[in-house]
Protein backbone atom coordinates (compact mmCIF):
# COMPACT_ATOMS: atom_id res chain seq x y z
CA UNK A 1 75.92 147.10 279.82
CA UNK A 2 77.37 143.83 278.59
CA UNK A 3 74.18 142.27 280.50
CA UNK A 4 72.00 143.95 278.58
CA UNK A 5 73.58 142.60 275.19
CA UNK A 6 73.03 139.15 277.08
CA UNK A 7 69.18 139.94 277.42
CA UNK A 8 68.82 141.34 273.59
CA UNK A 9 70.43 138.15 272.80
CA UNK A 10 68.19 136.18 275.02
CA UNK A 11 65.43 137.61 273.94
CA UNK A 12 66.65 136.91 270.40
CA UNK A 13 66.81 133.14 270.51
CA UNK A 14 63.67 132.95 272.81
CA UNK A 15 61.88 130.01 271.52
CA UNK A 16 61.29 126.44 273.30
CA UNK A 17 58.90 123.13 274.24
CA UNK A 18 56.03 122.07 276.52
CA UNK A 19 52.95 122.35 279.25
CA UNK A 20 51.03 121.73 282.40
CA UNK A 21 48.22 119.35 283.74
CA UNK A 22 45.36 118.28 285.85
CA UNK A 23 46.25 114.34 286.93
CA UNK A 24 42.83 113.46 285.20
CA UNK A 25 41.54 110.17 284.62
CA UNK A 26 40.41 109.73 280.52
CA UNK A 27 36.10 108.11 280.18
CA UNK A 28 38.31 105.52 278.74
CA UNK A 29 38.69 102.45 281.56
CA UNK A 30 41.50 101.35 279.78
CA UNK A 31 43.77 104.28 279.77
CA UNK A 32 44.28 106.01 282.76
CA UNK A 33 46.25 109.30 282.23
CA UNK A 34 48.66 109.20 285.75
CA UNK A 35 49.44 105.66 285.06
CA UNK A 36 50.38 106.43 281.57
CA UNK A 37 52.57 109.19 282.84
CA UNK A 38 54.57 107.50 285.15
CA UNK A 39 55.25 104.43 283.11
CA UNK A 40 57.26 107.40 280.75
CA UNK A 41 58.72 109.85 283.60
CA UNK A 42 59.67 106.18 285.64
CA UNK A 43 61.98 105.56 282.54
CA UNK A 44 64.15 108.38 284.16
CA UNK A 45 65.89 106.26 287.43
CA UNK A 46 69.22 105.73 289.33
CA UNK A 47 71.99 107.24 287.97
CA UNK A 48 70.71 109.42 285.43
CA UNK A 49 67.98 110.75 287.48
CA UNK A 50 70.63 111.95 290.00
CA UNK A 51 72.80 113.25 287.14
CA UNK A 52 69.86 115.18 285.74
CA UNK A 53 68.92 116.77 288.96
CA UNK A 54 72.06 117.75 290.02
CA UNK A 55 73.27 119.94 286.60
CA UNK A 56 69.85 121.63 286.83
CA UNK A 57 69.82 122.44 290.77
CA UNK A 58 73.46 123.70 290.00
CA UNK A 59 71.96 126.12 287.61
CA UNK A 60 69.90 127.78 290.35
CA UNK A 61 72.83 128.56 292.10
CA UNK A 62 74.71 129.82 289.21
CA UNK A 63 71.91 132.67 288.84
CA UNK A 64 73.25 133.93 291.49
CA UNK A 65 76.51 134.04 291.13
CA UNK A 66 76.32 134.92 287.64
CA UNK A 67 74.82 138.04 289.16
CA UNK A 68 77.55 138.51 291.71
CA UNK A 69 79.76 138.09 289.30
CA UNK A 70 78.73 141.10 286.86
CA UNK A 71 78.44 143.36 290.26
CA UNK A 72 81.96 142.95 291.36
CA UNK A 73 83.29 143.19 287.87
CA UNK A 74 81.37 146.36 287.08
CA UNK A 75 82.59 147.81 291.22
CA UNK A 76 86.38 146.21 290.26
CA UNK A 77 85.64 149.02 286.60
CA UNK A 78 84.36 151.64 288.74
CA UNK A 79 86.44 152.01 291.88
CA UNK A 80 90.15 150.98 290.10
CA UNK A 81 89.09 154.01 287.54
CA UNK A 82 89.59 151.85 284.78
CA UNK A 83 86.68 153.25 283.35
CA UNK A 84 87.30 156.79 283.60
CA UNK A 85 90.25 155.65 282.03
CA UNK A 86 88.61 154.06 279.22
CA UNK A 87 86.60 157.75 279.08
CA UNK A 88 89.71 159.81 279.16
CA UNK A 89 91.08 157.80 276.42
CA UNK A 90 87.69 157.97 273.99
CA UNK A 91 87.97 161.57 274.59
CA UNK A 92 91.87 162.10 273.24
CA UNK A 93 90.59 159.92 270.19
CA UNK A 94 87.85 161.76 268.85
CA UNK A 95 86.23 165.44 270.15
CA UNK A 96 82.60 164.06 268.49
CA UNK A 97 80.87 163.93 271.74
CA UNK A 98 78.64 161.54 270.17
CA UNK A 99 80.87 158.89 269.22
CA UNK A 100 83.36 158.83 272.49
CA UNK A 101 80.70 156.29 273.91
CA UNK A 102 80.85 153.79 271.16
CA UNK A 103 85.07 154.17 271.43
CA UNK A 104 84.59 153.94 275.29
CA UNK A 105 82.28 150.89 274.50
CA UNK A 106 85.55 148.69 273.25
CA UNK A 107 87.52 148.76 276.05
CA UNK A 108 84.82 147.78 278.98
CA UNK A 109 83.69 144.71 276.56
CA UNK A 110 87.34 143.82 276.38
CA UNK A 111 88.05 144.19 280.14
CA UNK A 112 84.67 142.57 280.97
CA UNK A 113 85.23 139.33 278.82
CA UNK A 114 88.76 139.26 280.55
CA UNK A 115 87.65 139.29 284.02
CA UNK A 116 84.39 137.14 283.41
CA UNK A 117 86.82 134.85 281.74
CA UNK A 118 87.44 131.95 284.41
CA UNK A 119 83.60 132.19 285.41
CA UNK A 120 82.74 131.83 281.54
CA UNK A 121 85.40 128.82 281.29
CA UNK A 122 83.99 126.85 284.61
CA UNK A 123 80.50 127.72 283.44
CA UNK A 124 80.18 127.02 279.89
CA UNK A 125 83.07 124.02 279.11
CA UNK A 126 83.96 122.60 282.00
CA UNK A 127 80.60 122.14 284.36
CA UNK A 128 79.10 121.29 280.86
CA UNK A 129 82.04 118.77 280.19
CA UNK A 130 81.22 117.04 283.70
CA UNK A 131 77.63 116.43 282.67
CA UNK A 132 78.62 114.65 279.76
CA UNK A 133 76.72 117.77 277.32
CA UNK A 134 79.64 118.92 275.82
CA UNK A 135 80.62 117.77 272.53
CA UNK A 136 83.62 120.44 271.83
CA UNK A 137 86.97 120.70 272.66
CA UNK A 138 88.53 123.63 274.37
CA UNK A 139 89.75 124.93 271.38
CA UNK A 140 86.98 124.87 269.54
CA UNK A 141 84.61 126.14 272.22
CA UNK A 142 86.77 129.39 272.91
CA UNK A 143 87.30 130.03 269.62
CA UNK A 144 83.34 130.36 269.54
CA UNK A 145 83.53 132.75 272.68
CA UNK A 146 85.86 134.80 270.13
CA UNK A 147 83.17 134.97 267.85
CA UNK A 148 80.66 135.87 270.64
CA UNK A 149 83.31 138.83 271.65
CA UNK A 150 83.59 139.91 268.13
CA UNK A 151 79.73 140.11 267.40
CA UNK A 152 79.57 142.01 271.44
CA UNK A 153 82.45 144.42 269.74
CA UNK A 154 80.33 145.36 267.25
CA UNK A 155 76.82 145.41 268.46
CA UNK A 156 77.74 146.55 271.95
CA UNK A 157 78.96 150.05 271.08
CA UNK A 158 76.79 150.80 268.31
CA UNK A 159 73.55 150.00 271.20
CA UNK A 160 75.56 152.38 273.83
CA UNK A 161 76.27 155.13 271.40
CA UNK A 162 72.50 155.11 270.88
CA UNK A 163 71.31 155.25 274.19
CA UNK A 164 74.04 158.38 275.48
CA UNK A 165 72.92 160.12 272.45
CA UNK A 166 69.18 159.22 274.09
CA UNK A 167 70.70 160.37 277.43
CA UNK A 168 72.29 163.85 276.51
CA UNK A 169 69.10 164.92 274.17
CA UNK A 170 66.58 164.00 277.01
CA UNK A 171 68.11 163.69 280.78
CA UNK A 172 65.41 163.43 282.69
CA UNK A 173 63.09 161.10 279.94
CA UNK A 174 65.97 159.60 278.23
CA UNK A 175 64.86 155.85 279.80
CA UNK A 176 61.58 155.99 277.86
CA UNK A 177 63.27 156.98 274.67
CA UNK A 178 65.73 153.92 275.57
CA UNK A 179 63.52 151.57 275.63
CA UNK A 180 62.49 152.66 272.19
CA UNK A 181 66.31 152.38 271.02
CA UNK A 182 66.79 148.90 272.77
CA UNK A 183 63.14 147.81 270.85
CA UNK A 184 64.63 148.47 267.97
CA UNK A 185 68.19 147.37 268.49
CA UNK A 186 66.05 143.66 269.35
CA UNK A 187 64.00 144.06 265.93
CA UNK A 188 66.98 144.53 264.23
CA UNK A 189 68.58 141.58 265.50
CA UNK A 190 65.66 139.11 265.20
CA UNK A 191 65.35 140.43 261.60
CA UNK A 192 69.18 139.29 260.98
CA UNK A 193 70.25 136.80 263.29
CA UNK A 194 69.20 133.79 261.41
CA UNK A 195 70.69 135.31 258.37
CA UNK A 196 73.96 136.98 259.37
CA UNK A 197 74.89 135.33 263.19
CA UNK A 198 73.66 131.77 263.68
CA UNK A 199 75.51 130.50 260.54
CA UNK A 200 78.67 132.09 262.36
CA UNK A 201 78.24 129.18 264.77
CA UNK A 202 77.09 126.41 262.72
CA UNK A 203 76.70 125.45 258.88
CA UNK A 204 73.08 125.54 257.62
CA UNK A 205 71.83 123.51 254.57
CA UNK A 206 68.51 122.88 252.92
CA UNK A 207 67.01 119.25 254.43
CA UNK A 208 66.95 116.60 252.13
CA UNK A 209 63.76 115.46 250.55
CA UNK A 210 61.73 112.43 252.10
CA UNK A 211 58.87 112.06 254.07
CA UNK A 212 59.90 113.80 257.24
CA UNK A 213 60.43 117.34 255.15
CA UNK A 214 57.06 116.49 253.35
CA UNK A 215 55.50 116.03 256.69
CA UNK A 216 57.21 119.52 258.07
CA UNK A 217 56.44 121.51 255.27
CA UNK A 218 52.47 119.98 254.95
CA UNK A 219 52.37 121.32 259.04
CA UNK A 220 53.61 124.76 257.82
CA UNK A 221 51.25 125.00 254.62
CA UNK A 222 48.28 124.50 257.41
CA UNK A 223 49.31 128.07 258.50
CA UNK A 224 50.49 129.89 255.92
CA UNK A 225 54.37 129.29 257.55
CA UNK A 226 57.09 130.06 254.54
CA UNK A 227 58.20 126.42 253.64
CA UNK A 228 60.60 126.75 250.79
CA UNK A 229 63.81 126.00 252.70
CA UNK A 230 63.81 124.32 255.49
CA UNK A 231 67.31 124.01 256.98
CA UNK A 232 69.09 121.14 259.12
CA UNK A 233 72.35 123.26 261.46
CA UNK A 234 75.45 120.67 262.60
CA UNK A 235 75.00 121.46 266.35
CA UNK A 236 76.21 117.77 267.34
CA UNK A 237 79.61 118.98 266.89
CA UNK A 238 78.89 121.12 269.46
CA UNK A 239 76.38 119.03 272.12
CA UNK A 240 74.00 116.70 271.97
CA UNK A 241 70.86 118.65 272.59
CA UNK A 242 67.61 118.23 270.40
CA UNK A 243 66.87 121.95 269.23
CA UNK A 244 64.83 123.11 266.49
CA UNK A 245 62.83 126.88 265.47
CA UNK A 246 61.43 128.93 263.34
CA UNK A 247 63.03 131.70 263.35
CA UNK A 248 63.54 135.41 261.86
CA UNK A 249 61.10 138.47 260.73
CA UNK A 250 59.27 138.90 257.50
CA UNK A 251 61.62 138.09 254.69
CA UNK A 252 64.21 136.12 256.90
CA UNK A 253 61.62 133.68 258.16
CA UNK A 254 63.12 130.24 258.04
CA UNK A 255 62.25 126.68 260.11
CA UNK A 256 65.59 125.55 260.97
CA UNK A 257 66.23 122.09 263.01
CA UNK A 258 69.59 120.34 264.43
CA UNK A 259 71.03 117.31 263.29
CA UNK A 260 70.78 115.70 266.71
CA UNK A 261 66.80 115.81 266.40
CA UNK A 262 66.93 113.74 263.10
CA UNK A 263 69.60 111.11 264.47
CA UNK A 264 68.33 110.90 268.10
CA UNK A 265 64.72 110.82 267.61
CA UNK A 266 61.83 109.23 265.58
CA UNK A 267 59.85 110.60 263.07
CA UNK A 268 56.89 111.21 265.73
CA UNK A 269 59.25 112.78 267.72
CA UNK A 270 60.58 115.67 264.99
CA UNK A 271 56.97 115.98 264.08
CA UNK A 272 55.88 117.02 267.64
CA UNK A 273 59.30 118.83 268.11
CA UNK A 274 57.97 120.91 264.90
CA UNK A 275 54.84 120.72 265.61
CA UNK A 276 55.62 122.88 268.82
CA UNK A 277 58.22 124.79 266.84
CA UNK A 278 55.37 126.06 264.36
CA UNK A 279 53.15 126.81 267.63
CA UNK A 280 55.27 129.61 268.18
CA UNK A 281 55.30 131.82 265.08
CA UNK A 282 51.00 130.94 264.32
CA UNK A 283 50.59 132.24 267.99
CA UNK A 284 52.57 135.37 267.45
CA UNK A 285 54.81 134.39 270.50
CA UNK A 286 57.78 136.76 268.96
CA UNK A 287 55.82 139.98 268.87
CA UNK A 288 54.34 139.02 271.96
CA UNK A 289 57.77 138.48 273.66
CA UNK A 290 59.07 141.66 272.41
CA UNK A 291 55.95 143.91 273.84
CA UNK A 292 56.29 142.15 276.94
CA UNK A 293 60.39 142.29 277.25
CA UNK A 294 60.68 145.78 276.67
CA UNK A 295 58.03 146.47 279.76
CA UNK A 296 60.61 145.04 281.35
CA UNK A 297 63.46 146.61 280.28
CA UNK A 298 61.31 149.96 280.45
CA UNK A 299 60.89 149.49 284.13
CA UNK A 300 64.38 148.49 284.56
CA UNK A 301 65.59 151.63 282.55
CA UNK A 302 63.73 153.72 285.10
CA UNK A 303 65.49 152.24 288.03
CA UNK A 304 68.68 153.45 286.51
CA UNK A 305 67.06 156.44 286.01
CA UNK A 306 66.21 156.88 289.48
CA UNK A 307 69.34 155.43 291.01
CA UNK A 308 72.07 156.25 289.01
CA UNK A 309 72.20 159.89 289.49
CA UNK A 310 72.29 159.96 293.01
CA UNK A 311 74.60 157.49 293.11
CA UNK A 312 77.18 159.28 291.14
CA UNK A 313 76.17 162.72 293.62
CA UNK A 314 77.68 160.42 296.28
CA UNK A 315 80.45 158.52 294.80
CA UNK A 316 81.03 160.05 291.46
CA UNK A 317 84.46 161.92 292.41
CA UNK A 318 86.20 158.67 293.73
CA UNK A 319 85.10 157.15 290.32
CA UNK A 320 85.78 159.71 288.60
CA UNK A 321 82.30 159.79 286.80
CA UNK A 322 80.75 163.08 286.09
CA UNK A 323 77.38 162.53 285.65
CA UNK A 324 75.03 160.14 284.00
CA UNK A 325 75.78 161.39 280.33
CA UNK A 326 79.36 160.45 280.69
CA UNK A 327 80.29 157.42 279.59
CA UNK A 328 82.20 156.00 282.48
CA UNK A 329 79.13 155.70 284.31
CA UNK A 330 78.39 152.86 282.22
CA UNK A 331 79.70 150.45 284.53
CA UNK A 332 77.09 151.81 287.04
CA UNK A 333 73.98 151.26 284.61
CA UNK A 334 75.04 147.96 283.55
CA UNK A 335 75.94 146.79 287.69
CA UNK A 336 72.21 148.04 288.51
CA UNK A 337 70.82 146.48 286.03
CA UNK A 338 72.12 143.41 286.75
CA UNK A 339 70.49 143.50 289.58
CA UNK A 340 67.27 144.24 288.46
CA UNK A 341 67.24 141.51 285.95
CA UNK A 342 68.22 139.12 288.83
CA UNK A 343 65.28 139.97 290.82
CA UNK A 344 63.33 139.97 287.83
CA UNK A 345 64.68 136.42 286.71
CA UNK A 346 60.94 134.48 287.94
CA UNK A 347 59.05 137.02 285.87
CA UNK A 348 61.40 136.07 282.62
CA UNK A 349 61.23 132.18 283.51
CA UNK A 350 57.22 132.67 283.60
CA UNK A 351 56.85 135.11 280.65
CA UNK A 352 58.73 132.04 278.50
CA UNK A 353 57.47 129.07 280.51
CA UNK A 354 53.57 130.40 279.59
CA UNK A 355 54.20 130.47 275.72
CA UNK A 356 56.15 127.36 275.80
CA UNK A 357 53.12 125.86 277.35
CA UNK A 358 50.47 127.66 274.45
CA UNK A 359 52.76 126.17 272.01
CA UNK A 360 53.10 122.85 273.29
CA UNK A 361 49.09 122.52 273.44
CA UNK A 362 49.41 124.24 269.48
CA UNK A 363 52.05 120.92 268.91
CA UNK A 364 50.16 118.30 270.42
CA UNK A 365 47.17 119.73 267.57
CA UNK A 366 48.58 120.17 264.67
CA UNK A 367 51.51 116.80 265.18
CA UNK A 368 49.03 114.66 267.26
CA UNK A 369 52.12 112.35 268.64
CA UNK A 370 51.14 112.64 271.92
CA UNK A 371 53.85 109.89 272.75
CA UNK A 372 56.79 111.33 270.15
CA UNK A 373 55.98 114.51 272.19
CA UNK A 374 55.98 112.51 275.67
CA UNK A 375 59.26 110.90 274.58
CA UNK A 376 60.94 114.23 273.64
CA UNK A 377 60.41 115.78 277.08
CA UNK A 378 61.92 112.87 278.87
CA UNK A 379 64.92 113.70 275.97
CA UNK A 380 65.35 117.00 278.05
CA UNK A 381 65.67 115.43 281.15
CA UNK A 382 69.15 114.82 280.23
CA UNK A 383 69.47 118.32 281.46
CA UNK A 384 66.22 119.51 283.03
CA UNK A 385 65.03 118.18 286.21
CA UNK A 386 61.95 116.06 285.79
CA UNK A 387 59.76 116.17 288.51
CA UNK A 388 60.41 119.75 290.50
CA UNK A 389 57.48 120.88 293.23
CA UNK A 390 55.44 123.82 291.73
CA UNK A 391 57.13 126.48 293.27
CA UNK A 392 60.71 125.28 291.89
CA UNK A 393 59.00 125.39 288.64
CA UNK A 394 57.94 128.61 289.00
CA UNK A 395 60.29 130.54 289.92
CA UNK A 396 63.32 128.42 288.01
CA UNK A 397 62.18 126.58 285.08
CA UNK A 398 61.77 128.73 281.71
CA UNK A 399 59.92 125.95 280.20
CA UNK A 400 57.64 123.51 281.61
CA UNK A 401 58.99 120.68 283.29
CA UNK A 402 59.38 117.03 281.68
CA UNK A 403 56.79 115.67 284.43
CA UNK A 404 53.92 118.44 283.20
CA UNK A 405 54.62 118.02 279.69
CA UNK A 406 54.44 114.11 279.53
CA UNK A 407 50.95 114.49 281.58
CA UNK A 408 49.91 117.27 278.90
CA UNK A 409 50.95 114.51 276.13
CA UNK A 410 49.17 111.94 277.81
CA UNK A 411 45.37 113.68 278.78
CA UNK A 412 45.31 114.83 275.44
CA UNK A 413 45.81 111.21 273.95
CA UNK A 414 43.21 110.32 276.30
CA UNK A 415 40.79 113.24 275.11
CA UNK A 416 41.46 113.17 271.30
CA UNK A 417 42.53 109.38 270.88
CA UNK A 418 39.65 106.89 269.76
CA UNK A 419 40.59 104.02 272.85
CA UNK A 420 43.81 104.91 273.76
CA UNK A 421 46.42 102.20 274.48
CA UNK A 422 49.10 102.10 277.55
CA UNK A 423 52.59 101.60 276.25
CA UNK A 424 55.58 100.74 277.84
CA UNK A 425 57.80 103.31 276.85
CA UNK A 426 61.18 101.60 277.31
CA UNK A 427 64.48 102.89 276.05
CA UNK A 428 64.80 106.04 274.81
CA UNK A 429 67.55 105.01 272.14
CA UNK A 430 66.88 105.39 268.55
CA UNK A 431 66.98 101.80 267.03
């Protein structure tokens, strides 16, 4: 079940970059769009090209074992009878059927962040200390897992408590109604994330006036996007990746960028970035997500359904699981679930990759900075591999890659520019 916090909070900070591309020449015989694409994406050589591909081809792997890792920690649960021991225990604290799930909730997140604990520290500091993305030091970076266990704590048991209740009311329909309970449990926390999480992690403050803001804020007034505070988040002290969104639900609406895109980057650089940013909320891509995740998760909620039960006929004694309305079958759910959202992993990557793409063409409209957006995705190739073959960015790249998004950048200079120029790119460096 801790998985499925992972995809609510997935879902939750869902929002991205760039593309695709035909290798078109422009009518213009000076400007040729492939040429003009390679002169940026050939900035990316040697060293740093190597560098770049190897961190992202070490992410496919770690799909997998991130997945194998969840399994055997939810079988180590199930077959040492921790968790009918974590059941036995809810049960001698409280005889309210309805809250022994949210008590049994506390210790499987606790046990779960213990034993996922050396995979969490490889993954997330060291391999990302390697790379050179890591800005943090140990101390500081765990003491953000702490938060992250804190917020799981809290969220975690409320979201199981709701979906046993769910489970016991209607046992053979319960995984429609859970879907429901999940929908909201994600509305909820888009609604107050930016307000009452994110600023958890980072300090937000209003941007300072100048031209950039004006520029920002004159993009938003074309589409009605609340302007009034526009925030800049300290995420340098934690790495040096570009990030900006816009972010929240009806009165918690805010545009929100890092400091590393105002110190790394030019003005027609944060202007596409935003410009892209903006793309997302006009084209509805939250609401969107949502309808689409939770056909997802409704399919994957049936699985359970299916599974579960006759799983628990078969093993249930040596676990000492009951049935499917008692909570220590939660390790069960949450292991075939796993599962299911590994397989499902392409459809994710494309669901994201396709309105990162409609918001990219919305960014390259409304910013027109066809090279500040060209120069941003070769930004990302710090840590995104640049040129993969179409079926590696299909099935592993949740936003188009920097190769498509540079040849996006560059046929629509070529179809919207009055005689386009070539440029030599050169460093990426701010001066």
């Amino acid at each position: 079940m801790s998985r499925l916090l992972l995809f609510l909070i997935a879902a939750m900070l869902i929002a991205g970059l760039p593309a695709e591309m035909l290798f078109a020449q422009s009518g213009s015989t000076a400007f040729n769009v492939e040429q003009a694409s390679r002169a940026y994406i050939d900035t990316l050589q040697g060293a740093e090209l190597e560098k770049s591909n190897s961190y992202f081809e070490g992410g496919y792997w770690l799909i997998l074992w991130a997945a194998l890792v969840g399994v055997l920690v939810d079988l180590l649960i199930l077959k040492s009878r921790f968790s009918a021991r974590f059941r036995d225990w809810a049960e001698r604290v409280t005889s309210r059927i309805w809250l022994q799930p949210a008590l049994y909730a506390l210790p499987y997140v606790l046990a779960g962040f213990l034993l996922t604990l050396p995979w969490t520290i490889y993954t997330g500091f060291f391999r990302e200390q390697q790379y050179g993305l890591l800005n943090q030091s140990f101390g500081a970076w765990f003491g953000e897992q702490m938060i992250g266990l804190l917020i799981s704590l809290i969220i975690v048991p409320l979201l199981i408590m709701a979906i046993f209740a769910v489970i016991r009311r209607a046992p053979k329909t319960w995984w429609i109604w859970g879907t429901g309970v999940i929908s909201i449990f994600l509305f909820i926390g888009m609604l107050l994330g930016p307000v009452f999480i994110s600023p958890l992690f980072n300090d937000y403050n209003d941007m300072e006036e100048g031209p950039m803001r004006d520029r920002i804020v004159a993009m938003a007034a074309q589409y009605d996007i609340p302007a009034d505070h526009i925030y800049v988040f300290d995420q340098s002290k934690q790495h040096k990746r570009i990030s900006a969104n816009v972010s929240g639900i009806g009165p918690t609406i805010r545009i929100s960028l890092n400091d590393n895109l105002l110190e790394r980057t030019d003005p027609e650089e944060v202007a596409a970035v935003m410009g892209h940013e903006l793309g997302h909320y006009v084209l509805g891509h939250t609401w969107r997500t949502v309808f689409i995740l939770t056909l997802i998760m409704a399919f994957g909620l049936f699985i359970v359904a299916r599974f579960a039960p006759r799983l628990i006929e078969r093993h249930g004694a040596k676990w000492g699981v009951r049935n499917i309305s008692d909570p220590a079958a939660i390790p069960l759910l949450s292991l075939i679930l796993t599962l299911y959202f590994f397989a499902a992993t392409p459809a994710f990557n494309s669901l994201i990759r396709i309105n990162e793409s409609d918001a990219d063409r919305f960014g390259l409209d409304t910013a027109k900075e066809p090279d500040g957006f060209a120069k941003v995705a070769m930004r990302l190739s710090e840590y995104r591999k640049i040129e993969p073959g179409p079926v590696e960015e299909m099935l592993f790249f949740d936003h188009p890659s920097g190769a498509t998004r540079v040849r996006m950048a560059m046929q629509w200079k070529a179809d919207n520019v009055e005689n386009p120029q070539m440029l030599e790119p050169g460093t990426l460096e701010k001066e």
